[in-house]
Protein backbone atom coordinates (compact mmCIF):
# COMPACT_ATOMS: atom_id res chain seq x y z
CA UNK A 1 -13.97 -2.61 -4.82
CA UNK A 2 -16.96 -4.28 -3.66
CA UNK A 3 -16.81 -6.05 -0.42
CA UNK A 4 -17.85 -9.55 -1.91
CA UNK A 5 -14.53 -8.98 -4.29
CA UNK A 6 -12.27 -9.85 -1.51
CA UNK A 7 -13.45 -12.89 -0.61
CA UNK A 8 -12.75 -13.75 -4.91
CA UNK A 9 -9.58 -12.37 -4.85
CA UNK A 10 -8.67 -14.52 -2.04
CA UNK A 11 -10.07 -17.63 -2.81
CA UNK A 12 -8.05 -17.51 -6.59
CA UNK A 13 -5.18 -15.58 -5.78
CA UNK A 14 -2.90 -18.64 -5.03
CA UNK A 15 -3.54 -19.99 -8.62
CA UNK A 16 -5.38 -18.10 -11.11
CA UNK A 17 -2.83 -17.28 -14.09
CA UNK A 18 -3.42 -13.12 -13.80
CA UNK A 19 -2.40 -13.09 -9.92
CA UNK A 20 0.54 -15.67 -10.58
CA UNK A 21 2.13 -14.38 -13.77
CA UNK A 22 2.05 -11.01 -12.39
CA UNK A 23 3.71 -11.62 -8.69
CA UNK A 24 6.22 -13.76 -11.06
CA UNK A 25 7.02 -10.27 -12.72
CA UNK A 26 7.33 -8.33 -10.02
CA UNK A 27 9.47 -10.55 -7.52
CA UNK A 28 12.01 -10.74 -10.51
CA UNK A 29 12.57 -6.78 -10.22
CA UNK A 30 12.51 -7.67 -6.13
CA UNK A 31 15.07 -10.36 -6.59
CA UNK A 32 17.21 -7.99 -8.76
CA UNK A 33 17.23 -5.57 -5.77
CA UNK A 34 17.98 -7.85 -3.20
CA UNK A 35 20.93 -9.44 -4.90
CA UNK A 36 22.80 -6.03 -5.44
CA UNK A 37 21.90 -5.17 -1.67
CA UNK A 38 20.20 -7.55 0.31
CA UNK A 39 17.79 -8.46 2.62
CA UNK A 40 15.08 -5.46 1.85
CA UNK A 41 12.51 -3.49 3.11
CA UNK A 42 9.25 -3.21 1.31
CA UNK A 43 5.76 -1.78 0.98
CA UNK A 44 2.85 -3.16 -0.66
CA UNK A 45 0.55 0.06 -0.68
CA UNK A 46 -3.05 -1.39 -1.24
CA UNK A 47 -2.16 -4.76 -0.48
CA UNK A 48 -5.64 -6.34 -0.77
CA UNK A 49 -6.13 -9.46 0.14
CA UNK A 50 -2.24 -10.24 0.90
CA UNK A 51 -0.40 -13.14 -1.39
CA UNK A 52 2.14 -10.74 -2.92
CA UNK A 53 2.82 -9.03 0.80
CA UNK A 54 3.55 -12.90 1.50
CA UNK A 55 5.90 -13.28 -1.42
CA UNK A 56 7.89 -10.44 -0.59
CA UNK A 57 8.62 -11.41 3.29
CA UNK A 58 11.13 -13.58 1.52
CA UNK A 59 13.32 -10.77 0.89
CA UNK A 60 13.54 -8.94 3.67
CA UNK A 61 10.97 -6.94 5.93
CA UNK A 62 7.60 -6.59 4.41
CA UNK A 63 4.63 -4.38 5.71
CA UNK A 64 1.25 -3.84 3.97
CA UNK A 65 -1.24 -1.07 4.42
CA UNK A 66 -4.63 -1.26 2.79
CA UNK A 67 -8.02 1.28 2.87
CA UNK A 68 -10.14 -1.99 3.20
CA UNK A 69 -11.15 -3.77 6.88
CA UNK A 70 -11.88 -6.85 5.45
CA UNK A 71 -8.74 -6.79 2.55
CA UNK A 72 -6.65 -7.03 6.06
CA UNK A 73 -8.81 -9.36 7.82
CA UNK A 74 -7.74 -11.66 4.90
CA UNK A 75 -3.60 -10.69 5.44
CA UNK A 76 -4.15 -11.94 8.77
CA UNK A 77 -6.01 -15.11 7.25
CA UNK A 78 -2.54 -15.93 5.86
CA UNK A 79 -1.10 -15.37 9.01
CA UNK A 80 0.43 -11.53 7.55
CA UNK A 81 1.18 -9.74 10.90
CA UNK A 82 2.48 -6.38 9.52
CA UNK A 83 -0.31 -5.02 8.06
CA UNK A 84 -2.75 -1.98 8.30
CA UNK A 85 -5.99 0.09 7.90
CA UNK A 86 -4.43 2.78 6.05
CA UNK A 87 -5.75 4.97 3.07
CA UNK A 88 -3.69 6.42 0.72
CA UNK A 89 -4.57 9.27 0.14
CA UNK A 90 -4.15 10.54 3.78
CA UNK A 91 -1.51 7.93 4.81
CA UNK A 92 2.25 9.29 6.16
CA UNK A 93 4.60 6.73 4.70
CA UNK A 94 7.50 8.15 6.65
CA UNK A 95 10.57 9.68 4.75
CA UNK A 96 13.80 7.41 3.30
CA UNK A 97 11.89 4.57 4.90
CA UNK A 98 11.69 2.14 2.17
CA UNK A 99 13.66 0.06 -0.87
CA UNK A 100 10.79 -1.14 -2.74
CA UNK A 101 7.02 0.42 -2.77
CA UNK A 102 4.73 -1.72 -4.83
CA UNK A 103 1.30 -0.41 -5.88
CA UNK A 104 -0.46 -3.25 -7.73
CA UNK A 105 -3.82 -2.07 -9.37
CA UNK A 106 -4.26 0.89 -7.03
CA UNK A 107 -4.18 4.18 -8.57
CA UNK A 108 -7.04 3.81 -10.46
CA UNK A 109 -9.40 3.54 -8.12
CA UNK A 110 -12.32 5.76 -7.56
CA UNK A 111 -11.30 6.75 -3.95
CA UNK A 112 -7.97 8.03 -5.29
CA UNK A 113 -8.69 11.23 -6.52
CA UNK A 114 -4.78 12.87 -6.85
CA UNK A 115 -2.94 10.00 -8.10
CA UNK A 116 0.03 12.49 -8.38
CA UNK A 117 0.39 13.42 -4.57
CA UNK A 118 0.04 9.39 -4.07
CA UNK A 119 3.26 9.20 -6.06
CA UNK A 120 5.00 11.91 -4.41
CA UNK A 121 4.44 10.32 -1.39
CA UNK A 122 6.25 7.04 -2.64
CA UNK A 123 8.97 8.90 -3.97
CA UNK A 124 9.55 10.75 -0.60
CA UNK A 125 9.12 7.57 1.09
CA UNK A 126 11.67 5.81 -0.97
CA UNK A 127 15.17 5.58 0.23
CA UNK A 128 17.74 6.78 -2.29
CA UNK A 129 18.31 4.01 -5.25
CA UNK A 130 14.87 2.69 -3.79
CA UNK A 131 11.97 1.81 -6.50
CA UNK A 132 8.26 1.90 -6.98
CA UNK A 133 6.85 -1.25 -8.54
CA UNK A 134 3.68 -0.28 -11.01
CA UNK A 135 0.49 -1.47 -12.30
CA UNK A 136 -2.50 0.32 -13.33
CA UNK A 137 -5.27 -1.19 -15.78
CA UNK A 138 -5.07 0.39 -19.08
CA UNK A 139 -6.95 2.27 -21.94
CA UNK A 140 -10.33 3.75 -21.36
CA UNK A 141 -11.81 1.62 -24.20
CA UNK A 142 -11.67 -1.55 -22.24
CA UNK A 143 -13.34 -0.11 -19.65
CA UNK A 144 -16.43 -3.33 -18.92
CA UNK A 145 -18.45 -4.83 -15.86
CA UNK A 146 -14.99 -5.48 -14.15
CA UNK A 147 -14.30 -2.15 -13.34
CA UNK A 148 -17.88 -1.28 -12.31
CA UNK A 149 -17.10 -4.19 -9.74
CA UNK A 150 -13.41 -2.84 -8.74
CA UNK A 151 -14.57 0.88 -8.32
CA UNK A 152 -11.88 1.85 -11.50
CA UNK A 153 -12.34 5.44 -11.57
CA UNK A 154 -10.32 5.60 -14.84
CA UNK A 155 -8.15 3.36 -17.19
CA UNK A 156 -4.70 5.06 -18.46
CA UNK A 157 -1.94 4.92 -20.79
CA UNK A 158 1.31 4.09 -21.10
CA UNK A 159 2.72 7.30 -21.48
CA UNK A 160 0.59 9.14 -18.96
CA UNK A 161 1.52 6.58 -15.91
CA UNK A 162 5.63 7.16 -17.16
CA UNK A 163 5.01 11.20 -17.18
CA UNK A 164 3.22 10.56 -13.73
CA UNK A 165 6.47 8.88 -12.37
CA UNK A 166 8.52 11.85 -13.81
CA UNK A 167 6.64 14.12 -12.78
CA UNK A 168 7.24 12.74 -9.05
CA UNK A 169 10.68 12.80 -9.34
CA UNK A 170 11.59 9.08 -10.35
CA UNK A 171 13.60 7.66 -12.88
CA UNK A 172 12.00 5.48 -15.35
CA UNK A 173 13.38 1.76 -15.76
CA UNK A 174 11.02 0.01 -17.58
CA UNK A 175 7.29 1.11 -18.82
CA UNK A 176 4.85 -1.19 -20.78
CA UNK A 177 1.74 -2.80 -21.41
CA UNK A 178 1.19 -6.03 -19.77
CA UNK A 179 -1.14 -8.97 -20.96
CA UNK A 180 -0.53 -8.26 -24.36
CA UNK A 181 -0.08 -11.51 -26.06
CA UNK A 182 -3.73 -12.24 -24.87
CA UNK A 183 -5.09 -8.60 -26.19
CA UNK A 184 -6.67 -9.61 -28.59
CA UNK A 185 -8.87 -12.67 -27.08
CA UNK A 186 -9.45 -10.55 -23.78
CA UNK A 187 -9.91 -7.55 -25.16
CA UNK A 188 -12.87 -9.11 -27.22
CA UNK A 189 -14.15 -10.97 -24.09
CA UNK A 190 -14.36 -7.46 -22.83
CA UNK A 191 -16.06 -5.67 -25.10
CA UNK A 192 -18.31 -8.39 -25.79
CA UNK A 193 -19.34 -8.79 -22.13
CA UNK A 194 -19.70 -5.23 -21.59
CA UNK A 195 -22.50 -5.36 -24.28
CA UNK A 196 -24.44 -8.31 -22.31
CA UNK A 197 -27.12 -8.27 -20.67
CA UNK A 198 -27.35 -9.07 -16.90
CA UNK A 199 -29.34 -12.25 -15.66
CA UNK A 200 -31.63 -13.29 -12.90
CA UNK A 201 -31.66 -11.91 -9.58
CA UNK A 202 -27.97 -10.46 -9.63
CA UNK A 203 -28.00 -7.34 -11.49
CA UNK A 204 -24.99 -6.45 -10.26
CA UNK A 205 -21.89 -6.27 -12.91
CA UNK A 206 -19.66 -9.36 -12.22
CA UNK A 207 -15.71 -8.94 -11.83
CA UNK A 208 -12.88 -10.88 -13.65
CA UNK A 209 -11.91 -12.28 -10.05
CA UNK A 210 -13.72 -16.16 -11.30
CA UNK A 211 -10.87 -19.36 -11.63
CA UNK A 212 -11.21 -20.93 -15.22
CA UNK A 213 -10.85 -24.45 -15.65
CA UNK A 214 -7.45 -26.28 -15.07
CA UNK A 215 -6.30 -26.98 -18.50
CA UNK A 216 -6.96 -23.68 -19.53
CA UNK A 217 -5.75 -21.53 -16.41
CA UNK A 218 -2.36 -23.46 -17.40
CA UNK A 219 -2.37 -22.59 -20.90
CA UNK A 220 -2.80 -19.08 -20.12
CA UNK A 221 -0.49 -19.26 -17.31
CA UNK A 222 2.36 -20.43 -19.29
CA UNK A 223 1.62 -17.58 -22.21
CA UNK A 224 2.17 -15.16 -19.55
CA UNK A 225 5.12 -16.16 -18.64
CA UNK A 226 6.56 -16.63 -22.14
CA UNK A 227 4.98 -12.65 -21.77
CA UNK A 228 7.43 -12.13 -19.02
CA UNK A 229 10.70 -13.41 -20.29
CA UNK A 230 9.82 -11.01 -23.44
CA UNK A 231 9.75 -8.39 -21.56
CA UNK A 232 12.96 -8.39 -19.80
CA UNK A 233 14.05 -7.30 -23.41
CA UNK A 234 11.08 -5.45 -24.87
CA UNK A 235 8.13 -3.02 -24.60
CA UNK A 236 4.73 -4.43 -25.50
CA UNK A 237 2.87 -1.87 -27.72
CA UNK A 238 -0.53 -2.57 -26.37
CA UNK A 239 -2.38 -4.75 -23.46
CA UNK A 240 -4.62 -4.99 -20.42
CA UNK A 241 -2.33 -3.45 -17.99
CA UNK A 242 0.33 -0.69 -17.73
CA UNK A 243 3.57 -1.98 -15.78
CA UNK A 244 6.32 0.59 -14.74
CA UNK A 245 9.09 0.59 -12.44
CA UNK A 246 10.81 3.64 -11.60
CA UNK A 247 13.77 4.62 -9.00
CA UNK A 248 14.60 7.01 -6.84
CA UNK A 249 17.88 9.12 -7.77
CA UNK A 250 20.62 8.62 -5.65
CA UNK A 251 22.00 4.94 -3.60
CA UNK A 252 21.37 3.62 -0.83
């Protein structure tokens, strides 16, 4: 993403409803794991600017590797010790190293042009019974300013992230769209936005990385996480995002 995006991402990441809703999701799934075998250890591969590698120090031992100098200069703003200048698609993750990998809005990226071999890589990394936490934006039609900003070099679908994992060698647990109770209003801000043109000096396509007022960063806070209780029990047809986790056959 652009360098300037950092410095957003790290100044929101601590409140704004997307980043909180979403590390809500995923340290459900981490809690799961650690209460069936205890303290963990963990990956966040493209860790940006670092609040999720935070959460997940409090369930075991958590290291972070990211392509981006300044995404890591920002880990060490929070005081995140364990983290890296790696890139993906070159990186050695080690072998049986790992019980949770989580890739959060990664894979699409322009820089990351064999998503498969990235997932391979995770899989191999993975000790047995170990998972890979998920998210990639999704459907090309949504595609606006944002991803200009964020370098998204495409936008998938459900069913081609969940043949991806297969493909790789991982069971499927869960596969869905995310943000999907707010589809319809964001998906309109979208497409409306995309269709806008730029003003004054900037002419440089702005991000979704901005904090909306209180009231409503709360309201849409607290429909993502009635979002995330449905889920435990159901598979959105359509949203923003696509969320998978899959596992590695075999225990630890």
């Amino acid at each position: 993403m652009r360098q300037e995006e950092y410095g957003r991402m790290f100044a929101v990441e601590e409140r704004h409803w997307w980043y909180r809703s979403l590390h809500e999701l995923i340290l459900e799934a981490v809690d799961e794991e650690f209460r069936s075998k205890g303290p963990l250890v963990m990956l966040d591969a493209g860790c940006g600017t670092g609040r999720l590698l935070q959460l997940l120090s409090a369930y075991g031992e958590s290291e972070g590797i990211d392509s981006s100098d300044q995404a890591v200069s920002f880990c060490r703003e929070r005081g995140l010790t364990r983290v890296t200048v790696k890139d993906l698609t070159t990186a050695n993750l080690g072998e049986g190293r790992y019980d949770v990998i989580t890739s959060i809005d990664v894979l699409y990226h322009r820089h990351v042009t064999d998503e498969k071999m990235v997932l391979e890589r995770f899989a191999k990394a993975l000790r047995p019974g170990g998972i890979v936490i998920l998210q990639v934006p999704a459907l090309e039609f949504l595609r606006s300013s944002h991803d200009e900003a964020v370098f998204t070099r495409r936008r998938y679908c459900r069913g081609e992230i969940a043949g991806l994992l297969k493909d790789a060698g991982l069971i499927i647990e869960r596969a869905t769209y995310r943000v999907g109770l707010l589809f319809p209003l964001l998906a309109a801000y979208r497409l409306i936005s995309k269709r806008l043109p730029l003003r004054g000096s900037d002419r440089q396509a702005p991000s979704d990385a901005w904090m909306p007022p209180g009231p409503i960063n709360r309201i849409l806070l607290a429909v993502m996480r009635f979002e995330n209780m449905l889920l435990r029990h159901v598979r959105l047809p359509v949203g923003l995002s696509v969320y998978a986790i899959a596992r590695k056959p075999g225990h630890r």
